[in-house]
C-alpha atoms as a PDB file:
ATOM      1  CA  UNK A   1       5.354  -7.942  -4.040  1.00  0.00           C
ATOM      2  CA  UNK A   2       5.176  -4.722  -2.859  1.00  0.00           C
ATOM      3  CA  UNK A   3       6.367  -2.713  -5.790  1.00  0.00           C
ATOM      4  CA  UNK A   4       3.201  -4.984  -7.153  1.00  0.00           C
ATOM      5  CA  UNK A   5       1.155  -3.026  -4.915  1.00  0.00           C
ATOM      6  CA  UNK A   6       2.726   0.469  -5.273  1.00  0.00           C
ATOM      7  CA  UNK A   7       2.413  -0.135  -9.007  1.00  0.00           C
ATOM      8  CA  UNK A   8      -1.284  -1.141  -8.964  1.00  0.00           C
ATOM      9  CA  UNK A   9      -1.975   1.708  -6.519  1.00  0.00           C
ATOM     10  CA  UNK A  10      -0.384   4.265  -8.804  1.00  0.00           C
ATOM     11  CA  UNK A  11      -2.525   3.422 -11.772  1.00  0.00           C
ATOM     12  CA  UNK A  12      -5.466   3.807  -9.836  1.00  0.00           C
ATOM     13  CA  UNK A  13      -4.889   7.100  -8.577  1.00  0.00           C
ATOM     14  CA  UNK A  14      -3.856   8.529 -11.736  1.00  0.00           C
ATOM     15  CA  UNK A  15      -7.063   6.896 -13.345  1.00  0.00           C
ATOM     16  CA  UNK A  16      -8.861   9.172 -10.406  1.00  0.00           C
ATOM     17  CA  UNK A  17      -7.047  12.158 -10.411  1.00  0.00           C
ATOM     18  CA  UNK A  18      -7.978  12.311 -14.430  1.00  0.00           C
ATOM     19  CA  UNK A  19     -11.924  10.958 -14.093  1.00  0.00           C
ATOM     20  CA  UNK A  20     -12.704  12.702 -11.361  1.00  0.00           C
ATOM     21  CA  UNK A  21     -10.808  16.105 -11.458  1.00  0.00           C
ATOM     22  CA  UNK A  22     -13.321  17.925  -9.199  1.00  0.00           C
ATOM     23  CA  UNK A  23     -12.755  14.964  -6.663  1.00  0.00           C
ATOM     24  CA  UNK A  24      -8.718  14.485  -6.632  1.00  0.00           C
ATOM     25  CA  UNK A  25      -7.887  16.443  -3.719  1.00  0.00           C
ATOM     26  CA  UNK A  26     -10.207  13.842  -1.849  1.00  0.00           C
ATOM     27  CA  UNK A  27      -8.388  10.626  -2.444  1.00  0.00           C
ATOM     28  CA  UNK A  28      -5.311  10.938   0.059  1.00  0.00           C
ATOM     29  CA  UNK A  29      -2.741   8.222   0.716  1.00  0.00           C
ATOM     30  CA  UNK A  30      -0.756   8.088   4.281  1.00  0.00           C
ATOM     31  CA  UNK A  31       2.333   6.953   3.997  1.00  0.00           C
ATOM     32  CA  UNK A  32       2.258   4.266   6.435  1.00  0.00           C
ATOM     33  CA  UNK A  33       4.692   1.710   5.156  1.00  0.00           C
ATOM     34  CA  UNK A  34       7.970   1.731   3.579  1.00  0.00           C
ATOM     35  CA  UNK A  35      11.721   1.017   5.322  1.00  0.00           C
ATOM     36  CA  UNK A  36      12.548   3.813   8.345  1.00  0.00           C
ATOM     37  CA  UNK A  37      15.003   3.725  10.556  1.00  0.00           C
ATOM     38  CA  UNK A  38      13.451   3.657  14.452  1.00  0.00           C
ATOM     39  CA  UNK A  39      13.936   7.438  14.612  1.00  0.00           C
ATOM     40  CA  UNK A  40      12.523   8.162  11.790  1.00  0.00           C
ATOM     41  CA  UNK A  41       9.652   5.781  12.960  1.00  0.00           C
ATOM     42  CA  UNK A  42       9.387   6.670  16.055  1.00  0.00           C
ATOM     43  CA  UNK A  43       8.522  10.317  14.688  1.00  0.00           C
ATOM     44  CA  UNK A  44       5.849   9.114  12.522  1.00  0.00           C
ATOM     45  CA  UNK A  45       4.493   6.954  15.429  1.00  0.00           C
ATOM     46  CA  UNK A  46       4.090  10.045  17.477  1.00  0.00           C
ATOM     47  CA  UNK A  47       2.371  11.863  14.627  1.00  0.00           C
ATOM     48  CA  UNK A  48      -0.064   9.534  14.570  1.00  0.00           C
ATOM     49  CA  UNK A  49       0.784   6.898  11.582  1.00  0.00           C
ATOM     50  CA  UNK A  50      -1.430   3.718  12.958  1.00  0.00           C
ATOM     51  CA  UNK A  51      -0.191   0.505  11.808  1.00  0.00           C
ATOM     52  CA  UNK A  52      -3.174  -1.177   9.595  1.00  0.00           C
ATOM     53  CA  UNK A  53      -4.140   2.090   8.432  1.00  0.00           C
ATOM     54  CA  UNK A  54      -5.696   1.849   4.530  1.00  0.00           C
ATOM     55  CA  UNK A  55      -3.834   2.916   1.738  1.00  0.00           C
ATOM     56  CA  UNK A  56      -6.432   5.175   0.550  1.00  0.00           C
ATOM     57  CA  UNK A  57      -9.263   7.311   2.017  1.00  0.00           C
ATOM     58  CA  UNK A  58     -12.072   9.448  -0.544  1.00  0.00           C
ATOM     59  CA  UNK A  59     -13.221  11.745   1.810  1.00  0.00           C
ATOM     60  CA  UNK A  60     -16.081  12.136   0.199  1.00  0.00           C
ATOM     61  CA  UNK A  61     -19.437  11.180   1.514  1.00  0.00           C
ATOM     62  CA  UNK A  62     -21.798   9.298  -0.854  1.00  0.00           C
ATOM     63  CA  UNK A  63     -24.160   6.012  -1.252  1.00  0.00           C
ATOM     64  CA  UNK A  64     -25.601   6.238   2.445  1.00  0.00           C
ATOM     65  CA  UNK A  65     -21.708   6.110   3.554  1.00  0.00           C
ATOM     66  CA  UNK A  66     -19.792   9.209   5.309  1.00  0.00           C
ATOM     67  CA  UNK A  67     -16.496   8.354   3.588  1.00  0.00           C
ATOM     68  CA  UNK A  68     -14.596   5.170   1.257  1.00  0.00           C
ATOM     69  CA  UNK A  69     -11.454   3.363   2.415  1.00  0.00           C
ATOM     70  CA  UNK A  70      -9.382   1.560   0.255  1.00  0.00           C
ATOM     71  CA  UNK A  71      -6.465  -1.282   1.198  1.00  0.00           C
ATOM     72  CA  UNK A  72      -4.499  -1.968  -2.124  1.00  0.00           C
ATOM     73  CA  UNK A  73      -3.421  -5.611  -2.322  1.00  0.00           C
ATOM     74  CA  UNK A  74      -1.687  -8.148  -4.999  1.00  0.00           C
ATOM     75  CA  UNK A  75      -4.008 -10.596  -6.139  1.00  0.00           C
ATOM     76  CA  UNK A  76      -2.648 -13.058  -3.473  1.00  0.00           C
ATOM     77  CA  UNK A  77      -1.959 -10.560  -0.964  1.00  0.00           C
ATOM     78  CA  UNK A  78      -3.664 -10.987   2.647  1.00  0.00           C
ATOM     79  CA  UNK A  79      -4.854  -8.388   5.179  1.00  0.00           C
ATOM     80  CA  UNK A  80      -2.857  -8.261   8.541  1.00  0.00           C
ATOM     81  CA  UNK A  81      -4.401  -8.419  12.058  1.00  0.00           C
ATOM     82  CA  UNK A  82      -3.991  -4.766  11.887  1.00  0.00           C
ATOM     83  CA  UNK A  83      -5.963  -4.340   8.754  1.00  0.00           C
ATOM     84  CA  UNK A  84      -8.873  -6.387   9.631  1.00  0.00           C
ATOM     85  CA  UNK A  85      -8.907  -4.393  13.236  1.00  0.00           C
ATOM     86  CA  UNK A  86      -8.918  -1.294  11.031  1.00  0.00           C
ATOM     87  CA  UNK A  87     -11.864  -2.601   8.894  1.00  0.00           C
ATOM     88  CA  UNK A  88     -14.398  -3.410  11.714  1.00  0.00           C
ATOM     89  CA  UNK A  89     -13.385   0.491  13.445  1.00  0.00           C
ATOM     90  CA  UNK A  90     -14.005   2.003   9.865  1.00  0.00           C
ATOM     91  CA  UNK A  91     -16.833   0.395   9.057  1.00  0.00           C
ATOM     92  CA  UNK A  92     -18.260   0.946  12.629  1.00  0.00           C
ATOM     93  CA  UNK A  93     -18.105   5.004  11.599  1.00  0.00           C
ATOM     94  CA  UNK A  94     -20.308   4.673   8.918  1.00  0.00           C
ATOM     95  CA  UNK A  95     -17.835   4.262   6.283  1.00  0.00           C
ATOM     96  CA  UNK A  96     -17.263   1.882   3.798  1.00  0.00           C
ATOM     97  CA  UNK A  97     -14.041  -0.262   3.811  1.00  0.00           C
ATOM     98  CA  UNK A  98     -12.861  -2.222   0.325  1.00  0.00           C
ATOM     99  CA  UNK A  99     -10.089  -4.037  -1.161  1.00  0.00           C
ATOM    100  CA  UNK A 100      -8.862  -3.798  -3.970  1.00  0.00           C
ATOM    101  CA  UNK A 101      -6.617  -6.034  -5.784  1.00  0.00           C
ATOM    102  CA  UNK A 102      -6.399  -4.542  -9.066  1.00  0.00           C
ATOM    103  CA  UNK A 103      -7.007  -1.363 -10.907  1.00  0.00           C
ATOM    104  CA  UNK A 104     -10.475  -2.868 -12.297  1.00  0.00           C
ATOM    105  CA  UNK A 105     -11.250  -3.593  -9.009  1.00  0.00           C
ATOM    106  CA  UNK A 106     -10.515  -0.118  -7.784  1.00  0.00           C
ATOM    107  CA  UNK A 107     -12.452   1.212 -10.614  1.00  0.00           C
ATOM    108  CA  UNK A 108     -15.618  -0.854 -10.209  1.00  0.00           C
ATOM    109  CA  UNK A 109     -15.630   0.625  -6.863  1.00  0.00           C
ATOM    110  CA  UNK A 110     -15.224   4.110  -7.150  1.00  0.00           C
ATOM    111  CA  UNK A 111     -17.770   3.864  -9.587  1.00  0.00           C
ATOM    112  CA  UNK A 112     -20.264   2.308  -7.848  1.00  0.00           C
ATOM    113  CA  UNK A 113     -19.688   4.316  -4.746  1.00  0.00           C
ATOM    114  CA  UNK A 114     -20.154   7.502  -7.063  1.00  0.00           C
ATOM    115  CA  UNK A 115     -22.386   6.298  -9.040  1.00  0.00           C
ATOM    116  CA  UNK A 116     -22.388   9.141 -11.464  1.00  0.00           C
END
């Protein structure tokens, strides 16, 4: 499923990176998951990777919110504890927190967080 995911995810960010040229730089994705062996993840640990952390942030402020994070899922795909934990701190900045679980759903939302 999680090639799924990656796959979705992909298409969405080219989509962005051609629509909104100006904007590109903005949409970052930290690599949070993947296979590591404990050194390796220990290392990213003490960088500061944060389990739950969304697959995608726009920092870019706009409809009344200071910045738009995005968790990629499959269409049957379900948020962790982690996830939700990272939902109710990001939405308690004054962000706004989405999921998407396909690339129209990605692209509804950019749009109508842009709205332009």
């Amino acid at each position: 499923m999680q090639h799924i995911e990656d796959n979705i995810q992909i298409s969405c960010v080219t989509w962005f990176s051609l629509q909104y040229r100006e904007l590109s730089r903005l949409l970052h994705h930290s690599p949070n998951g993947g296979k590591r062996n404990a050194r390796e993840a220990k290392r990213f640990k003490d960088m500061g990777t944060r389990p739950g952390f969304p697959d995608l942030i726009l920092l870019y402020s706009a409809s009344g919110y200071s910045y738009l994070a995005i968790e990629m899922k499959t269409p049957i795909g379900t948020q962790s504890d982690y996830q939700k934990d990272y939902q109710k701190l990001i939405e308690m900045t004054g962000a706004k927190y989405v999921i998407c679980r396909s690339f129209d759903d990605f692209r509804r939302e950019i749009k109508d967080y842009l709205k332009f």
